[in-house]
Protein backbone atom coordinates (compact mmCIF):
# COMPACT_ATOMS: atom_id res chain seq x y z
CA UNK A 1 -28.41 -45.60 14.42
CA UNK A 2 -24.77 -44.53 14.97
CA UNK A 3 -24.34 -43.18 11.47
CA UNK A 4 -27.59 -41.20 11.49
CA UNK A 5 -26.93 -39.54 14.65
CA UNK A 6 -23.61 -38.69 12.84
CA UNK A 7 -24.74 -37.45 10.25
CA UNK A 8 -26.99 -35.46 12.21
CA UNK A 9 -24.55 -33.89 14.26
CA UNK A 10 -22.51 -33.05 11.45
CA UNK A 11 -25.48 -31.64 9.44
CA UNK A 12 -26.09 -29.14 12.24
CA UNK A 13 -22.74 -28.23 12.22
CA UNK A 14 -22.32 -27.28 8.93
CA UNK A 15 -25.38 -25.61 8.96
CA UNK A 16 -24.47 -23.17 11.88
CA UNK A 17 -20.85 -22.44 10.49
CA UNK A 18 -22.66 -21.10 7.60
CA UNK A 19 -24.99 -18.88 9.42
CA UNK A 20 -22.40 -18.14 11.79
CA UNK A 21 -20.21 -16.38 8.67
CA UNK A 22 -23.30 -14.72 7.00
CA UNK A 23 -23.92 -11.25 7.19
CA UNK A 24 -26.74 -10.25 9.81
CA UNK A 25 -29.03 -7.97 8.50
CA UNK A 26 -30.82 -7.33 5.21
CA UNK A 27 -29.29 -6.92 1.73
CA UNK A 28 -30.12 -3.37 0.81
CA UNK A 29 -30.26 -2.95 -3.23
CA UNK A 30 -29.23 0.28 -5.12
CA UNK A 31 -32.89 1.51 -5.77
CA UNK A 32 -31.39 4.43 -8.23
CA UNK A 33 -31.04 3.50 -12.00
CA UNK A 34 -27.13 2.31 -13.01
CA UNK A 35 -25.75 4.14 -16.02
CA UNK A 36 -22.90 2.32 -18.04
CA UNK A 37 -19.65 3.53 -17.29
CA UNK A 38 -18.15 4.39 -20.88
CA UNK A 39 -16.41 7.67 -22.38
CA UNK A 40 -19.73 9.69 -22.34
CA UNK A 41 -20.20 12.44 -20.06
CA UNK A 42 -23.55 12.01 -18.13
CA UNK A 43 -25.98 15.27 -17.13
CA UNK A 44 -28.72 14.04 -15.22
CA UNK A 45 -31.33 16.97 -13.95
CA UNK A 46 -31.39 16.44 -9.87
CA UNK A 47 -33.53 13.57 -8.48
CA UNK A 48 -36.10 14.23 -5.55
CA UNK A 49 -36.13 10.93 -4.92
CA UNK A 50 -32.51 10.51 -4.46
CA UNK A 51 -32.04 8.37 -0.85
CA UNK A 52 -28.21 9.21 -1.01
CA UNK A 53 -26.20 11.91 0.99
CA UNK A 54 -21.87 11.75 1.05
CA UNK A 55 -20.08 12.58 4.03
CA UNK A 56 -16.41 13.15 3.86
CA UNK A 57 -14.23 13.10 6.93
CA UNK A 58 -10.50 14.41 6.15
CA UNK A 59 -9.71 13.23 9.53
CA UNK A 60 -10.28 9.52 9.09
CA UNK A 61 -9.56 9.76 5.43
CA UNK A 62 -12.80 7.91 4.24
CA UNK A 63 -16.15 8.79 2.81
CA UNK A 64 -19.23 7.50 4.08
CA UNK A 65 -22.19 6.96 2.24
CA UNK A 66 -25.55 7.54 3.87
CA UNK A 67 -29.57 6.77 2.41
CA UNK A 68 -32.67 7.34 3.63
CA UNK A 69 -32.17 4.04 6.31
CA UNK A 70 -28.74 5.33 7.60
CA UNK A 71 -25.18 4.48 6.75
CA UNK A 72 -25.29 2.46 3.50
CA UNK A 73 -21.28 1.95 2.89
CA UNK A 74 -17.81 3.44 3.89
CA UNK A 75 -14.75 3.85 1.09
CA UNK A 76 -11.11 4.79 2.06
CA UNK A 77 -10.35 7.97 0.28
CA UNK A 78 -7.37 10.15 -0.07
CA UNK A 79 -6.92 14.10 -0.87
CA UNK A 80 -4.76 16.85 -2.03
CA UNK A 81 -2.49 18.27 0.08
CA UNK A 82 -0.32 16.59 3.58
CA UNK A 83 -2.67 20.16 5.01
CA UNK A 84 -5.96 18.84 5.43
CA UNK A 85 -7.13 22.35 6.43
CA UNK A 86 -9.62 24.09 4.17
CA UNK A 87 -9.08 25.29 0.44
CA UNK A 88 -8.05 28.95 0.36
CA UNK A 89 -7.17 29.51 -3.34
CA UNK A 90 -6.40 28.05 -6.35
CA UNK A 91 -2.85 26.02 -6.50
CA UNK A 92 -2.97 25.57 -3.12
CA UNK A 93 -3.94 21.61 -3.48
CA UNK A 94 -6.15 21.26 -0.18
CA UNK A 95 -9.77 19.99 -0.34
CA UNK A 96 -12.35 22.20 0.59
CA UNK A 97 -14.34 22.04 3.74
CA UNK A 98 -18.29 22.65 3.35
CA UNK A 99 -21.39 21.36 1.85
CA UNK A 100 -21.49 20.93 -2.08
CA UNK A 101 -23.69 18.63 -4.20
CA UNK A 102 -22.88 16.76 -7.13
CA UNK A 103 -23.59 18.46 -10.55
CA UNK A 104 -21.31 16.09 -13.17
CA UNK A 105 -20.84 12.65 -13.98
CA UNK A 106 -18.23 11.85 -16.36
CA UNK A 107 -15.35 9.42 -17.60
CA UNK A 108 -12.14 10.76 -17.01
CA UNK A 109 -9.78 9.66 -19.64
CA UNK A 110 -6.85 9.79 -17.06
CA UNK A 111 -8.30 8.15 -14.01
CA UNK A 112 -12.10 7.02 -15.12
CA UNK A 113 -15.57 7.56 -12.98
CA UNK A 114 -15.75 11.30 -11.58
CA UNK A 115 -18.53 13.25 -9.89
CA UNK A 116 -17.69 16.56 -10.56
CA UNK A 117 -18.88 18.83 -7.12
CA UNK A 118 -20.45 22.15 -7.47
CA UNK A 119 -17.40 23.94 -5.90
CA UNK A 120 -17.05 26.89 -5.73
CA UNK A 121 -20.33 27.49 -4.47
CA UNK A 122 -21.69 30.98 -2.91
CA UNK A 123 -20.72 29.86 0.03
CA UNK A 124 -17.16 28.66 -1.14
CA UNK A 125 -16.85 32.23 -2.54
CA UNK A 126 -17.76 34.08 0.39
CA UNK A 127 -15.11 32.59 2.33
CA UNK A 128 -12.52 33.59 -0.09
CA UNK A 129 -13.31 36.70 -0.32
CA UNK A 130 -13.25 37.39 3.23
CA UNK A 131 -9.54 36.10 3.36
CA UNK A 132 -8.81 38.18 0.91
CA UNK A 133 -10.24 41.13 2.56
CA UNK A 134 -8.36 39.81 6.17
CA UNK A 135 -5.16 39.61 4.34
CA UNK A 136 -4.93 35.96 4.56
CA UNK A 137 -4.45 35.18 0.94
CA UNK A 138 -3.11 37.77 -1.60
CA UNK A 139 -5.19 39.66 -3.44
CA UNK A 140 -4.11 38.47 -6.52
CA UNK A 141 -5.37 34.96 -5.36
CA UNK A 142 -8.09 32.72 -7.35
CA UNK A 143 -10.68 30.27 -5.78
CA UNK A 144 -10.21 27.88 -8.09
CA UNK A 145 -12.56 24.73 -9.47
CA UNK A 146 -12.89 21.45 -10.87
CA UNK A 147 -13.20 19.64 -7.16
CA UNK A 148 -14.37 16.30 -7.74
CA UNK A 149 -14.79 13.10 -6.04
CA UNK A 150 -13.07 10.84 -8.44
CA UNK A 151 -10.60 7.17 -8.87
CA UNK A 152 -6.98 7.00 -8.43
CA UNK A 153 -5.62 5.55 -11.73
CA UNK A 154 -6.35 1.78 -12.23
CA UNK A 155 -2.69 0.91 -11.45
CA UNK A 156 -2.11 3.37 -8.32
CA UNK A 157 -4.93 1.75 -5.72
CA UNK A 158 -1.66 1.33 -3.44
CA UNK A 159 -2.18 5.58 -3.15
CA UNK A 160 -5.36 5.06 -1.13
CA UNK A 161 -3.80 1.83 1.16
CA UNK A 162 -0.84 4.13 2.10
CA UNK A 163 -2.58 7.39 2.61
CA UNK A 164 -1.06 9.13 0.19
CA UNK A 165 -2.15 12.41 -0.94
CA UNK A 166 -1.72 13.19 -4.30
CA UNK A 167 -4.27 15.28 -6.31
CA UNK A 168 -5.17 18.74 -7.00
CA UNK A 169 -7.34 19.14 -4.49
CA UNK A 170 -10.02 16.63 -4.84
CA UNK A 171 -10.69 13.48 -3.15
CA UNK A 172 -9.87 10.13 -4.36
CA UNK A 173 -11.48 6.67 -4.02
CA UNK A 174 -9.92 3.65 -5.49
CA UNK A 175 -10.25 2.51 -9.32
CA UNK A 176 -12.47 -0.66 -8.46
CA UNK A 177 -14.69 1.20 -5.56
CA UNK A 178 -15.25 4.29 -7.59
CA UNK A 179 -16.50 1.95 -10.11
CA UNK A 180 -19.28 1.10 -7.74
CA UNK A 181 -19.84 4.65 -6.23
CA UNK A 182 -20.13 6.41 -9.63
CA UNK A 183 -22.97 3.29 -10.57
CA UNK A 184 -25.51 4.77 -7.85
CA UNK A 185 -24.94 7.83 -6.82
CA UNK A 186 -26.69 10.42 -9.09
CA UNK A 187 -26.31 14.07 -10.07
CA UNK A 188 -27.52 16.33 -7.05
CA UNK A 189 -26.38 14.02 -4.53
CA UNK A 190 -25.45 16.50 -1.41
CA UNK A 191 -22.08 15.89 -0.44
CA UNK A 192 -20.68 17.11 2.73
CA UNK A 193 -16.47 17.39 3.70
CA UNK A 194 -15.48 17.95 7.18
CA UNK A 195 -12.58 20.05 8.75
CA UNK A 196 -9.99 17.56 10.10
């Protein structure tokens, strides 16, 4: 009688450590089709039934992922520039502010997945050329392109942990999570950066 109230007690113990460390909630699935990450460069037409918006905040330095239930998953992310202000021109390395969408999927041979944003956009462009007319940026000045949300190089991860900035201008997500951004997030995906 002793040992089976022991092992009763003990049974019940194990069995509410182990729901004590699992995850409440359900387990929500990618519902979008996963395309193999290889040295192809993927053009998908835009999905209407893509669940999936981006939202980057420079000011926390992370990009939240959002579907059609609400936040889906967060990734640390570094940018350009120390200046997390908005892009003016070309060279400048800042990341722009605004609402783009993305319009590439590729392999970059340099730091792998990439979703290539549709910046500059009319909006983008307008902006620029209302410095330009204010004097704020030399008339010389170009907008500039290529802004993507792409990995930091397999071996520099350490970039993202320390906050530093180092690209061009776009914003970077560590080799292993971009890995698993780039599998379900598909071409027209809106994607939306905010001012620090």
């Amino acid at each position: 009688m002793k040992n089976t109230r022991f092992y009763l007690s003990l049974s019940l113990i194990v069995c509410l450590t182990i729901t004590a460390f699992t995850p409440a909630g359900k387990i929500k699935r990618h519902s979008t089709r996963r395309i193999p990450i290889d040295n192809t460069i993927i053009r998908l037409k835009d999905t209407t039934d893509n669940p999936y918006s981006i939202v980057i905040d420079k000011s926390t330095y992370e990009l939240k992922v959002y579907d059609d239930e609400g936040w889906y998953a967060t990734y640390p992310v570094v940018f350009g520039s120390k200046d997390l202000g908005d892009k003016m021109r070309e060279g400048d390395k800042r990341t722009p502010d605004g609402n783009f969408k993305v319009i590439l999927k590729k392999i970059n041979k340099d730091w792998g997945p990439e979703l290539l944003l549709d910046y500059p956009n009319p909006t983008a462009v307008q902006k620029f050329n209302q410095r330009k007319a204010q004097g704020l940026i030399p008339k010389s000045a170009r907008i500039g392109n290529g802004i993507a949300i792409h990995a930091t190089r397999p071996k520099e991860e350490w970039t993202v942990d320390s906050y530093y900035n180092w690209t061009d201008g776009c914003i970077s997500v560590k080799y292993t999570e971009m890995q698993d951004l780039y599998s379900y997030i598909p071409v027209g995906t809106p994607v939306t950066i905010l001012e620090k």
